[in-house]
N, C-alpha and C. Protein backbone atom coordinates (compact mmCIF):
# COMPACT_ATOMS: atom_id res chain seq x y z
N UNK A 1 104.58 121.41 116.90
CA UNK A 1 105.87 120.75 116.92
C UNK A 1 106.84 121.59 117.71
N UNK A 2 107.59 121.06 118.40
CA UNK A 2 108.58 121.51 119.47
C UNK A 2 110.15 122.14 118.93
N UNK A 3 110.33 121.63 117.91
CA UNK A 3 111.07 121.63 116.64
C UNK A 3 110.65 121.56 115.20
N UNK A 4 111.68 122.25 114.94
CA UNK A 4 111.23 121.77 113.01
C UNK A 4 111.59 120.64 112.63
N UNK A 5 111.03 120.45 111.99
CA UNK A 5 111.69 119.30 111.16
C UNK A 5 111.39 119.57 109.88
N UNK A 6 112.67 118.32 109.52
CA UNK A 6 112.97 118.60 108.14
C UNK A 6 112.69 117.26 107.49
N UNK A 7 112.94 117.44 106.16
CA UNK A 7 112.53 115.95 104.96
C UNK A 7 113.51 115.44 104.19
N UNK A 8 113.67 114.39 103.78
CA UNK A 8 114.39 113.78 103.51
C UNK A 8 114.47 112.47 102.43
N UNK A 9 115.02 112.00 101.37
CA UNK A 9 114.64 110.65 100.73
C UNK A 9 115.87 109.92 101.63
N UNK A 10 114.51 108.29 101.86
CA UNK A 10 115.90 107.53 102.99
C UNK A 10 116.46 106.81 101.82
N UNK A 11 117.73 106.62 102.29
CA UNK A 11 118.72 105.46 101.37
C UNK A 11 118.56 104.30 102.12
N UNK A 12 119.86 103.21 101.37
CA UNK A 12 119.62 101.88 101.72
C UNK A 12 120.22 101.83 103.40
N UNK A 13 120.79 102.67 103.73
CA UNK A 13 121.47 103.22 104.97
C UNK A 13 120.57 103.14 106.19
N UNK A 14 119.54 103.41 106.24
CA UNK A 14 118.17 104.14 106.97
C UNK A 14 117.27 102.79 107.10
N UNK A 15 117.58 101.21 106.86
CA UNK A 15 116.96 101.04 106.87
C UNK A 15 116.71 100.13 108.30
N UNK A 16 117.39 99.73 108.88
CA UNK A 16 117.34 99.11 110.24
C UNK A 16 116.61 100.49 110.78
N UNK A 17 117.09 101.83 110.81
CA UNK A 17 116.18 102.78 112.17
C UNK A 17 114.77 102.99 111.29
N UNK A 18 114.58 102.65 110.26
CA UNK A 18 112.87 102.78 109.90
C UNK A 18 112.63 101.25 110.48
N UNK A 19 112.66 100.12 110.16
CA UNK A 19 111.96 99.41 110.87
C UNK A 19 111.20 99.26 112.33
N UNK A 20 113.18 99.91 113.19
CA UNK A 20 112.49 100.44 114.19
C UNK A 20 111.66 101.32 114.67
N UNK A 21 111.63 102.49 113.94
CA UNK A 21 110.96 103.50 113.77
C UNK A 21 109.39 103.10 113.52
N UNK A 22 108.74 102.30 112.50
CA UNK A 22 107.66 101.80 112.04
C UNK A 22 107.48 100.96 113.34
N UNK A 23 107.67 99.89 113.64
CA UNK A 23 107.54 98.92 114.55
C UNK A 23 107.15 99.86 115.94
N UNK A 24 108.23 100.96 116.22
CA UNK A 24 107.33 101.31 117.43
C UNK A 24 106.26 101.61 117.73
N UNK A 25 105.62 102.31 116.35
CA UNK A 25 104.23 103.24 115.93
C UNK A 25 103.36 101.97 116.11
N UNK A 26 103.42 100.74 115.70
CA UNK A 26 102.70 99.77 115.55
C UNK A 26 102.65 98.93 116.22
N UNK A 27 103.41 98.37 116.97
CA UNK A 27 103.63 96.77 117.35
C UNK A 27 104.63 96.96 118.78
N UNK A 28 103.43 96.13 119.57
CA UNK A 28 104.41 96.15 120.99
C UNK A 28 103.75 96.70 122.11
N UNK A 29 104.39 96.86 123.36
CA UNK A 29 103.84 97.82 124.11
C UNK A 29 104.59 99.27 123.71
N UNK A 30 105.64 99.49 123.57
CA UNK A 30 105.96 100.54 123.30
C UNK A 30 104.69 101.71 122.37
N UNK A 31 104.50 100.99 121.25
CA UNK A 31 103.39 101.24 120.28
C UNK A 31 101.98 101.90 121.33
N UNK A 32 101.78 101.67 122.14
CA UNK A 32 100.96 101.87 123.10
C UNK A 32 100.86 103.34 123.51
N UNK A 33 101.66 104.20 123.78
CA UNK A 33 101.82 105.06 124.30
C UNK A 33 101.69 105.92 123.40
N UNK A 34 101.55 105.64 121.63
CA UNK A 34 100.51 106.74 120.75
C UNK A 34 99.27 105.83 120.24
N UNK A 35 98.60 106.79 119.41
CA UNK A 35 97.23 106.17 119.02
C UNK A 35 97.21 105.41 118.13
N UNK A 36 98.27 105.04 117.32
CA UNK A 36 98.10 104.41 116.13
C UNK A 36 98.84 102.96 116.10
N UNK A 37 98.45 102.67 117.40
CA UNK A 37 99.04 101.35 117.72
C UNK A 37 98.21 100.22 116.89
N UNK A 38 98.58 98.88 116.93
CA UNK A 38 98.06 98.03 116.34
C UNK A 38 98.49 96.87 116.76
N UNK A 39 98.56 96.91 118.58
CA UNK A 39 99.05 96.01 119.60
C UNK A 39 97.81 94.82 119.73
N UNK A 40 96.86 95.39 119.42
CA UNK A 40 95.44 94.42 119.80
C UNK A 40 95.17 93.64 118.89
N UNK A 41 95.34 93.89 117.24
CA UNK A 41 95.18 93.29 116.05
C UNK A 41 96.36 92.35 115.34
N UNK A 42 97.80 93.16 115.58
CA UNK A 42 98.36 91.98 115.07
C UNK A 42 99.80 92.13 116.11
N UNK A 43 100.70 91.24 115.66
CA UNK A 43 102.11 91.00 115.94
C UNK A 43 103.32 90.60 115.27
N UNK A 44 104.51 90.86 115.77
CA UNK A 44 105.22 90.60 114.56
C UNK A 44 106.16 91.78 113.97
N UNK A 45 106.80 91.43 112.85
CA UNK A 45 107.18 92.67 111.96
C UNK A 45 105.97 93.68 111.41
N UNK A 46 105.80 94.90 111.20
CA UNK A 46 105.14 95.62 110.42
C UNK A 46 105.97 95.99 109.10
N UNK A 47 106.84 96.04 109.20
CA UNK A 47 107.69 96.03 107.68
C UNK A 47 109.08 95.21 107.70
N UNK A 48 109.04 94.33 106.27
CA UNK A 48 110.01 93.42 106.73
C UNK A 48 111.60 94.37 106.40
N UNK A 49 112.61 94.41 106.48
CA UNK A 49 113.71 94.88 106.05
C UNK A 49 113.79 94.56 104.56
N UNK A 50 113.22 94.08 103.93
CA UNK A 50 113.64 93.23 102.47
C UNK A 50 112.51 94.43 101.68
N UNK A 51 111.40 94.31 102.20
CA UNK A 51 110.73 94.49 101.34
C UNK A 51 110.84 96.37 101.26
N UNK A 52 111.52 96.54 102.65
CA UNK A 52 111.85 98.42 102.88
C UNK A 52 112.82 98.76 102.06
N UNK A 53 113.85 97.88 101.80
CA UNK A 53 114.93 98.13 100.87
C UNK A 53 114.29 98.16 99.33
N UNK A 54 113.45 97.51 99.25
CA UNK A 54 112.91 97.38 97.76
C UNK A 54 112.33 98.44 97.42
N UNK A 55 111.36 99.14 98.30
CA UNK A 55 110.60 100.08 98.39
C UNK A 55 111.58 101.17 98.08
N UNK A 56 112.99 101.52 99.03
CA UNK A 56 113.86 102.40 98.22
C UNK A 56 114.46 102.46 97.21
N UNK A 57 114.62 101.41 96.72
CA UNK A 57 115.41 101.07 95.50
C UNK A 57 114.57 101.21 94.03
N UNK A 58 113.46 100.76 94.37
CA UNK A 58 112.41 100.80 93.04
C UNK A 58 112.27 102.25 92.49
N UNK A 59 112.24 102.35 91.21
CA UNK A 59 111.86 103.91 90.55
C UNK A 59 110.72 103.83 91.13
N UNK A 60 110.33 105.38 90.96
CA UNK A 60 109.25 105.86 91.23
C UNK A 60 108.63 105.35 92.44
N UNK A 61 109.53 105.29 93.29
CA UNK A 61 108.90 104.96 95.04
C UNK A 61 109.81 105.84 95.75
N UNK A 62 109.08 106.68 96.52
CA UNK A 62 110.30 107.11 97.53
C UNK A 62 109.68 107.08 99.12
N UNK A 63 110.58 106.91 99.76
CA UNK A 63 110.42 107.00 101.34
C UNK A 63 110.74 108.06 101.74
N UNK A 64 109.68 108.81 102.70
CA UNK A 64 110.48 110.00 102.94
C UNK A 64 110.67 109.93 104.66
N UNK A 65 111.85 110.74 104.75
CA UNK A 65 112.24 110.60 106.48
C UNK A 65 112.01 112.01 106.80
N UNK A 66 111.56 111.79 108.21
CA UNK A 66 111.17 113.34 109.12
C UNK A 66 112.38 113.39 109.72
N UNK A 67 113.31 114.48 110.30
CA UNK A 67 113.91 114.28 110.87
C UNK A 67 113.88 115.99 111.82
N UNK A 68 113.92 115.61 112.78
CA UNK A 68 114.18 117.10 113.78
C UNK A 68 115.42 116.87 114.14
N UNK A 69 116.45 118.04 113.73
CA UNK A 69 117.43 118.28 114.01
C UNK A 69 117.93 118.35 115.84
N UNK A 70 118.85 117.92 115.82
CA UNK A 70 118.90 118.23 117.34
C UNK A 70 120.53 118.74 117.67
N UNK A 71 120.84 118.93 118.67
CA UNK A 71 122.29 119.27 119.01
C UNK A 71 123.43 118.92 118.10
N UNK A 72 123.39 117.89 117.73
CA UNK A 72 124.94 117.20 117.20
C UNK A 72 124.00 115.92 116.49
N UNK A 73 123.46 115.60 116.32
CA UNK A 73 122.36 114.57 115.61
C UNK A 73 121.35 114.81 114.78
N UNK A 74 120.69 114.03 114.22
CA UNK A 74 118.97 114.56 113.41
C UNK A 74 118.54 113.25 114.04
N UNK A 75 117.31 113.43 114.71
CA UNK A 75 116.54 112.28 115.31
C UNK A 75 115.50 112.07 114.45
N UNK A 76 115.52 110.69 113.73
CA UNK A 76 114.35 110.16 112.94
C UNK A 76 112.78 110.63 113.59
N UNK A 77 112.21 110.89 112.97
CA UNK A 77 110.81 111.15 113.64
C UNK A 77 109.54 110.40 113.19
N UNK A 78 109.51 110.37 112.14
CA UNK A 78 108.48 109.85 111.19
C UNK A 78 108.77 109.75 109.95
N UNK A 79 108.25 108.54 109.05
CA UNK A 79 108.51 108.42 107.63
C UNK A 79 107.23 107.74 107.22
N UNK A 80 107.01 107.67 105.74
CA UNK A 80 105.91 107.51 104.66
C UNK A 80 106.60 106.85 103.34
N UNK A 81 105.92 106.03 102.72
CA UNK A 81 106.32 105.67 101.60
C UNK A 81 105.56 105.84 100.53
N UNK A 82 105.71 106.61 99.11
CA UNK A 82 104.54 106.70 98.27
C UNK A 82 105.37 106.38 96.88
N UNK A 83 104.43 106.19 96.19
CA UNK A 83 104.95 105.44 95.06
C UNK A 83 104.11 105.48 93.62
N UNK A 84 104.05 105.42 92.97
CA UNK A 84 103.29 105.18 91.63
C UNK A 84 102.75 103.24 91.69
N UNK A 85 101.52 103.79 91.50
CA UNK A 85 100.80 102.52 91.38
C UNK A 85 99.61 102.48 90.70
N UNK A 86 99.18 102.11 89.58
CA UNK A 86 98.17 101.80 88.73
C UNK A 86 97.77 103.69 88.18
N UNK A 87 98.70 103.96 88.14
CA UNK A 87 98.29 105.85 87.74
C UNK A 87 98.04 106.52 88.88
N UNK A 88 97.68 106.49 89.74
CA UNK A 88 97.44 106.84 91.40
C UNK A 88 98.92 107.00 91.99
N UNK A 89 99.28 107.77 92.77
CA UNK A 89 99.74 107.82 93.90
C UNK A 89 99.63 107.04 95.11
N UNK A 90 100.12 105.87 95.82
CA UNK A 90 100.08 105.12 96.65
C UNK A 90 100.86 105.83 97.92
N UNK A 91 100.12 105.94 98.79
CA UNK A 91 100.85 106.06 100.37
C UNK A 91 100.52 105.15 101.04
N UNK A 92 101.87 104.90 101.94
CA UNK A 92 101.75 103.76 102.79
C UNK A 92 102.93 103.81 104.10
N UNK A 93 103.24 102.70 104.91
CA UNK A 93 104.28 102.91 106.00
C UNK A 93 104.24 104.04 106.51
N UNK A 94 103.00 104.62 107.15
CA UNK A 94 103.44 106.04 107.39
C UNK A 94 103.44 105.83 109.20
N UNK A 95 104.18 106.43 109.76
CA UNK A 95 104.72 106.06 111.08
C UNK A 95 105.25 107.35 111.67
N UNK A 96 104.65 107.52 113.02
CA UNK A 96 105.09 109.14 113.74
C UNK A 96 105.57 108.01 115.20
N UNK A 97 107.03 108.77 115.51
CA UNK A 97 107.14 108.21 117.09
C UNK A 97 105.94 108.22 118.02
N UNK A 98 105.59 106.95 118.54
CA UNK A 98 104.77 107.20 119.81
C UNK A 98 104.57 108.54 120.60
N UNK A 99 105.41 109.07 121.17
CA UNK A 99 105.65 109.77 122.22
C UNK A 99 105.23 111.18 121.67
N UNK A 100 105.17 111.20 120.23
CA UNK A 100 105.21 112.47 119.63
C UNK A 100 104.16 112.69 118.72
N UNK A 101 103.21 111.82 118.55
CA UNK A 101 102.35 111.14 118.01
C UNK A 101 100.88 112.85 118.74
N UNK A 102 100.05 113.58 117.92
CA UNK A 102 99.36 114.42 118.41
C UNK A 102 99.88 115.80 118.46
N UNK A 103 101.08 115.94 117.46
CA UNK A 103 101.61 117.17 117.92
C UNK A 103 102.05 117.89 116.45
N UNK A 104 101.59 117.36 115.14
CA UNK A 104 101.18 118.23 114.00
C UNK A 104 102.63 117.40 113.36
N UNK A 105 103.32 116.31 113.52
CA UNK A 105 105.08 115.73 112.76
C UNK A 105 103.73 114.73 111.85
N UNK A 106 102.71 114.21 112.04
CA UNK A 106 101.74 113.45 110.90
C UNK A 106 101.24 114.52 109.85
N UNK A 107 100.51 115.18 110.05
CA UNK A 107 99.84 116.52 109.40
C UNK A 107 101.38 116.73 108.45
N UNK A 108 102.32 117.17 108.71
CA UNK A 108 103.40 117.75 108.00
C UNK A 108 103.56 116.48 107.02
N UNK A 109 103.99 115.35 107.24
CA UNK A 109 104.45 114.52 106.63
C UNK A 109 103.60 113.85 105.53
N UNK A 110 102.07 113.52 105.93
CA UNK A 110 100.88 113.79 105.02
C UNK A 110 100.88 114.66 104.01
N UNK A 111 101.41 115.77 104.12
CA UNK A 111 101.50 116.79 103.46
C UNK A 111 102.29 116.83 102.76
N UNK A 112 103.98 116.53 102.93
CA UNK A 112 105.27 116.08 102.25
C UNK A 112 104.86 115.46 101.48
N UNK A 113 103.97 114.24 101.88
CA UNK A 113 103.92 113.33 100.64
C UNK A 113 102.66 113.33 99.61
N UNK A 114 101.72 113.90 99.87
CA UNK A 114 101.06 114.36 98.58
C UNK A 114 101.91 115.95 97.71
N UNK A 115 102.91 116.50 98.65
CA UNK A 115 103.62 116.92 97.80
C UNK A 115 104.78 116.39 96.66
N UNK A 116 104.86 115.10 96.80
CA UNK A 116 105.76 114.76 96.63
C UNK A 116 105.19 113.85 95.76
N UNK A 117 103.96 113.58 95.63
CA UNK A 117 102.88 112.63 94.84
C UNK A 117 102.50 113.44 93.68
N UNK A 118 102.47 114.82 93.70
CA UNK A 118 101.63 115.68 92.73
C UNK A 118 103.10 116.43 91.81
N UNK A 119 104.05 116.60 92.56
CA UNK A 119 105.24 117.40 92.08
C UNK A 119 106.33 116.56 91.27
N UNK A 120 106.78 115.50 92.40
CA UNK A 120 107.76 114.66 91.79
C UNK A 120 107.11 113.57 90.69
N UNK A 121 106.06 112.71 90.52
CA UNK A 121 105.45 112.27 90.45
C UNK A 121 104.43 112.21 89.52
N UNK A 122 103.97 113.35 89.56
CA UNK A 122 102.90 114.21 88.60
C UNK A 122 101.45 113.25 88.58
N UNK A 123 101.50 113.24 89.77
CA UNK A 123 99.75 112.82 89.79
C UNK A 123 99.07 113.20 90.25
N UNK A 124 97.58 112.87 90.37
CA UNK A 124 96.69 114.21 90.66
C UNK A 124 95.96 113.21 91.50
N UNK A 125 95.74 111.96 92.43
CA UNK A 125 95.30 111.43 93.17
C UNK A 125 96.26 110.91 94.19
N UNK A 126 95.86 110.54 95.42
CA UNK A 126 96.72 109.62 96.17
C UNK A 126 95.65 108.69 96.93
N UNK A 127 95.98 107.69 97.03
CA UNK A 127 95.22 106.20 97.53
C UNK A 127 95.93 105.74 98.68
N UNK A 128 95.63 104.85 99.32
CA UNK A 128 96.31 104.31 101.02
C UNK A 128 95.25 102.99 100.97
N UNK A 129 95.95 102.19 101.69
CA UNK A 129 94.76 101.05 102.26
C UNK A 129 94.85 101.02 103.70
N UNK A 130 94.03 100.86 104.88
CA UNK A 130 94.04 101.11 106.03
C UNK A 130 93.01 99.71 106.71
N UNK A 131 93.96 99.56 107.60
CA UNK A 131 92.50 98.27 108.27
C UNK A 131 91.43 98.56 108.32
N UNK A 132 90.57 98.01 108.64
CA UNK A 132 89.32 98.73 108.11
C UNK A 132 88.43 98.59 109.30
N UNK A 133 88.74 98.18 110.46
CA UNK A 133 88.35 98.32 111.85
C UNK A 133 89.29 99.44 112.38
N UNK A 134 90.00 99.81 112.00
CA UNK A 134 90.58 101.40 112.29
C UNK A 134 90.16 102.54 112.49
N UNK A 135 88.95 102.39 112.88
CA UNK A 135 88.17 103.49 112.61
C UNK A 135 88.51 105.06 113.05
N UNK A 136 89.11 105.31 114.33
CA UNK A 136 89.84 106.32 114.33
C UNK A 136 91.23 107.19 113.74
N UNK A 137 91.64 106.08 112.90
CA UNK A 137 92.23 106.97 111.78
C UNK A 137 92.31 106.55 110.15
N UNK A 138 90.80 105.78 110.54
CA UNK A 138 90.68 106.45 108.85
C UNK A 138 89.78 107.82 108.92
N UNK A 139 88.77 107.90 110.19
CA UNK A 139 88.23 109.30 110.76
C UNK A 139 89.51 110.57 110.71
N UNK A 140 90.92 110.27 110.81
CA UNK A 140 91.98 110.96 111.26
C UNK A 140 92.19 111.44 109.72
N UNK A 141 92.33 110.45 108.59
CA UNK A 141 91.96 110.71 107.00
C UNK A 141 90.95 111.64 106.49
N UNK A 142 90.00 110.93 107.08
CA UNK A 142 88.80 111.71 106.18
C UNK A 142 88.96 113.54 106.64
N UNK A 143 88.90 113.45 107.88
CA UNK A 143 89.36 115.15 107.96
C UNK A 143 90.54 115.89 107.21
N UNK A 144 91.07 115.15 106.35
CA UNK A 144 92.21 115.76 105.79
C UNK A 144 91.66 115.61 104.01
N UNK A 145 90.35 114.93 104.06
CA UNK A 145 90.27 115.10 102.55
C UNK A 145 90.29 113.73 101.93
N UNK A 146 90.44 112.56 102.28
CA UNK A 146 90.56 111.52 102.12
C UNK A 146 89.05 110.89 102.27
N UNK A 147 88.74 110.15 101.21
CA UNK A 147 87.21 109.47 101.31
C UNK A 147 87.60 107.94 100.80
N UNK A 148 86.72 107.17 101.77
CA UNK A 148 86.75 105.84 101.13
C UNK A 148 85.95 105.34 99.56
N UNK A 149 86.43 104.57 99.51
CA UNK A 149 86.23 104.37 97.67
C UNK A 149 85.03 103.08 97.72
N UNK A 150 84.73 102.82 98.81
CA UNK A 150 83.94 101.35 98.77
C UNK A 150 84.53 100.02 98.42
N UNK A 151 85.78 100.24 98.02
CA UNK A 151 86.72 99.21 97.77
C UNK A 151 87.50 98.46 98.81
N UNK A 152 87.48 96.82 98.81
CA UNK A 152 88.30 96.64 99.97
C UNK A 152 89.37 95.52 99.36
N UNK A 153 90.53 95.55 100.16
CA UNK A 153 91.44 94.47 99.95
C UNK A 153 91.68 93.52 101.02
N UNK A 154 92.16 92.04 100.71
CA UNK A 154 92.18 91.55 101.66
C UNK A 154 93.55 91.80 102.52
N UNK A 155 93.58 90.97 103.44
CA UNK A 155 94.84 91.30 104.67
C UNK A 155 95.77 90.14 103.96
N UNK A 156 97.06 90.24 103.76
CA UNK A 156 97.90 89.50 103.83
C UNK A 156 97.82 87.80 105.09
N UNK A 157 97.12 87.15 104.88
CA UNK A 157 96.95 86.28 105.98
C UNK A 157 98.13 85.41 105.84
N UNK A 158 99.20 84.93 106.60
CA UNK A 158 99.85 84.05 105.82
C UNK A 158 101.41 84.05 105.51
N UNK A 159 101.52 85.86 105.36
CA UNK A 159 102.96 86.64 105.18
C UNK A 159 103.40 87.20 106.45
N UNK A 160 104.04 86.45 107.29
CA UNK A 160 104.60 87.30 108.18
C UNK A 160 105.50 88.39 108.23
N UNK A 161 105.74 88.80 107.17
CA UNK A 161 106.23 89.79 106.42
C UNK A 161 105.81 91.57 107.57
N UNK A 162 104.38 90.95 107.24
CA UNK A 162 103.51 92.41 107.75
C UNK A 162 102.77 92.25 108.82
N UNK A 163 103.22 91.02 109.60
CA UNK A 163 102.79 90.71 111.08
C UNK A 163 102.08 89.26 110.90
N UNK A 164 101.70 89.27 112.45
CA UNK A 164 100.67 87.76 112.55
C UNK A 164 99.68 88.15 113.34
N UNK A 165 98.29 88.14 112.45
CA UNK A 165 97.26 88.62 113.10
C UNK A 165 96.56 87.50 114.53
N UNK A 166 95.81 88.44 115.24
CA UNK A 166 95.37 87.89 116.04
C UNK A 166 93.81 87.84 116.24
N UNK A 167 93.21 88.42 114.58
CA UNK A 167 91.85 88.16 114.15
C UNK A 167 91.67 87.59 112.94
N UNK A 168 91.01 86.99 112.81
CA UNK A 168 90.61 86.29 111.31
C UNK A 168 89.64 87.11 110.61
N UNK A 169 89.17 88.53 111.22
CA UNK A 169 88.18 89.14 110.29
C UNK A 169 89.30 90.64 109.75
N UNK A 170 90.36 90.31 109.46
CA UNK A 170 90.89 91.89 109.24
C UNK A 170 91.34 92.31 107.60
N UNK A 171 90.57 93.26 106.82
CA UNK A 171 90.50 93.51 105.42
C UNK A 171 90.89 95.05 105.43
N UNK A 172 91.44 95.27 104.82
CA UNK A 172 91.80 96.92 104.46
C UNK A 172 90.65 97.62 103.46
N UNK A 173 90.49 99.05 104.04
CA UNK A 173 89.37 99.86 103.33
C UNK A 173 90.78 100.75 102.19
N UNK A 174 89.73 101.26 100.90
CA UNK A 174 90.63 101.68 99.83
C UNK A 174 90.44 103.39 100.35
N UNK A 175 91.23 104.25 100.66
CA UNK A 175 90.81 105.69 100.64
C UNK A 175 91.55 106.45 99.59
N UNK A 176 90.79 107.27 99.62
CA UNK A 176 91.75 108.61 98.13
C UNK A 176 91.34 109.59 98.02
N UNK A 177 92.09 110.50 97.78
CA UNK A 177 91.87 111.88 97.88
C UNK A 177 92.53 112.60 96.30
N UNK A 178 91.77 113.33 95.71
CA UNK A 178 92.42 113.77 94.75
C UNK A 178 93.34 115.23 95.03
N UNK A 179 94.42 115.54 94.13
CA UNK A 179 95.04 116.12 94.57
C UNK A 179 95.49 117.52 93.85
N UNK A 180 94.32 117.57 92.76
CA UNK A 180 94.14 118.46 91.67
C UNK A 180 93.81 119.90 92.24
C-alpha cells in the first residue's frame, strides 16, 4: 500500500460514495480495470441504497470503510460488511477500488473484519457466499484460510436489487473459516 489506511464504521452519511464505491469494483467498464469485476455475469446495481442503509442501521451489522488519508481529504478505498447471522459471522459487500485492487487495501480489510467478527462480535467463525463460477477469488479466499462448506445458495433471480444477470446458471458457493 502506497499509504496507510485507516478504518472506520460508515454512517447513514457514507452511503451514496459506498454504492459508488461497490459498483465500481463490480459493474461496468470501469469495474474492468481490477480483477474482481463482474462485468460478464451481471448488470445493474450491486447494492441497492435501501438495503446499505439497513445494513448500517441494524444491530450487530457493521460496515467498515477503508479510508487513506490524503492532503486535506480521506479517500474512500474499500469497504466490507459483516454481521451476525445464524451464530456465524457473515461477510459480505466487500469492494477495493479498481485501480488499487492487488496492492495488500483487500488483505487489510479481510483482516479488519474478522477482527471485528471475533472482537466486537464474539464469534469464532466467519462465512461469505461468493458466485460460484468465481473461481479466482474464491482461490483468492481459500489462500487466506477460507474453505468451502459444500453448501450452495441460490442467486437472487428476480431482485434487481443485486443486479440483472446475464446467465441463468449463477448460484453462490458457502465459504468459512474459523476464527478460533
Amino acid at each position: 500500500m502506497s499509504r496507510t489506511i485507516r478504518f472506520r464504521l460508515a454512517t447513514s452519511t457514507d452511503v451514496a460514495a459506498l454504492v459508488g464505491l461497490v459498483t465500481s469494483a463490480y459493474r461496468g467498464e470501469a469495474s474492468r480495470s481490477g480483477w474482481t469485476t463482474e462485468a460478464d455475469l451481471l448488470e445493474g446495481e450491486r447494492i441497492a441504497p435501501d438495503v446499505l442503509r439497513t445494513d448500517i442501521e441494524r444491530p450487530k451489522s457493521y460496515v467498515i470503510v477503508a479510508e487513506r488519508p490524503g492532503d486535506s481529504t480521506h479517500e474512500l478505498v474499500a469497504c466490507a460488511h459483516v454481521a451476525e447471522q445464524d451464530g456465524a459471522g457473515y461477510f459480505g459487500m466487500f469492494a477495493v477500488r479498481p485501480w488499487l485492487q492487488g496492492h495488500g487495501i483487500g488483505q487489510a480489510v479481510l483482516a479488519e473484519a474478522e477482527r471485528v467478527v471475533r472482537e466486537d462480535l464474539g464469534l469464532d467463525r466467519l462465512r461469505m457466499t461468493v458466485i460460484d463460477v468465481r473461481l479466482e477469488l474464491i482461490d483468492w479466499y481459500e489462500r487466506r484460510g477460507y474453505r468451502r462448506t459444500g453448501e450452495y445458495q441460490p442467486f437472487p433471480y428476480g431482485d434487481e436489487r443485486f443486479g440483472v444477470p446475464k446467465r441463468d446458471d449463477l448460484r453462490f458457493a458457502v465459504l468459512e473459516k474459523s476464527l478460533g
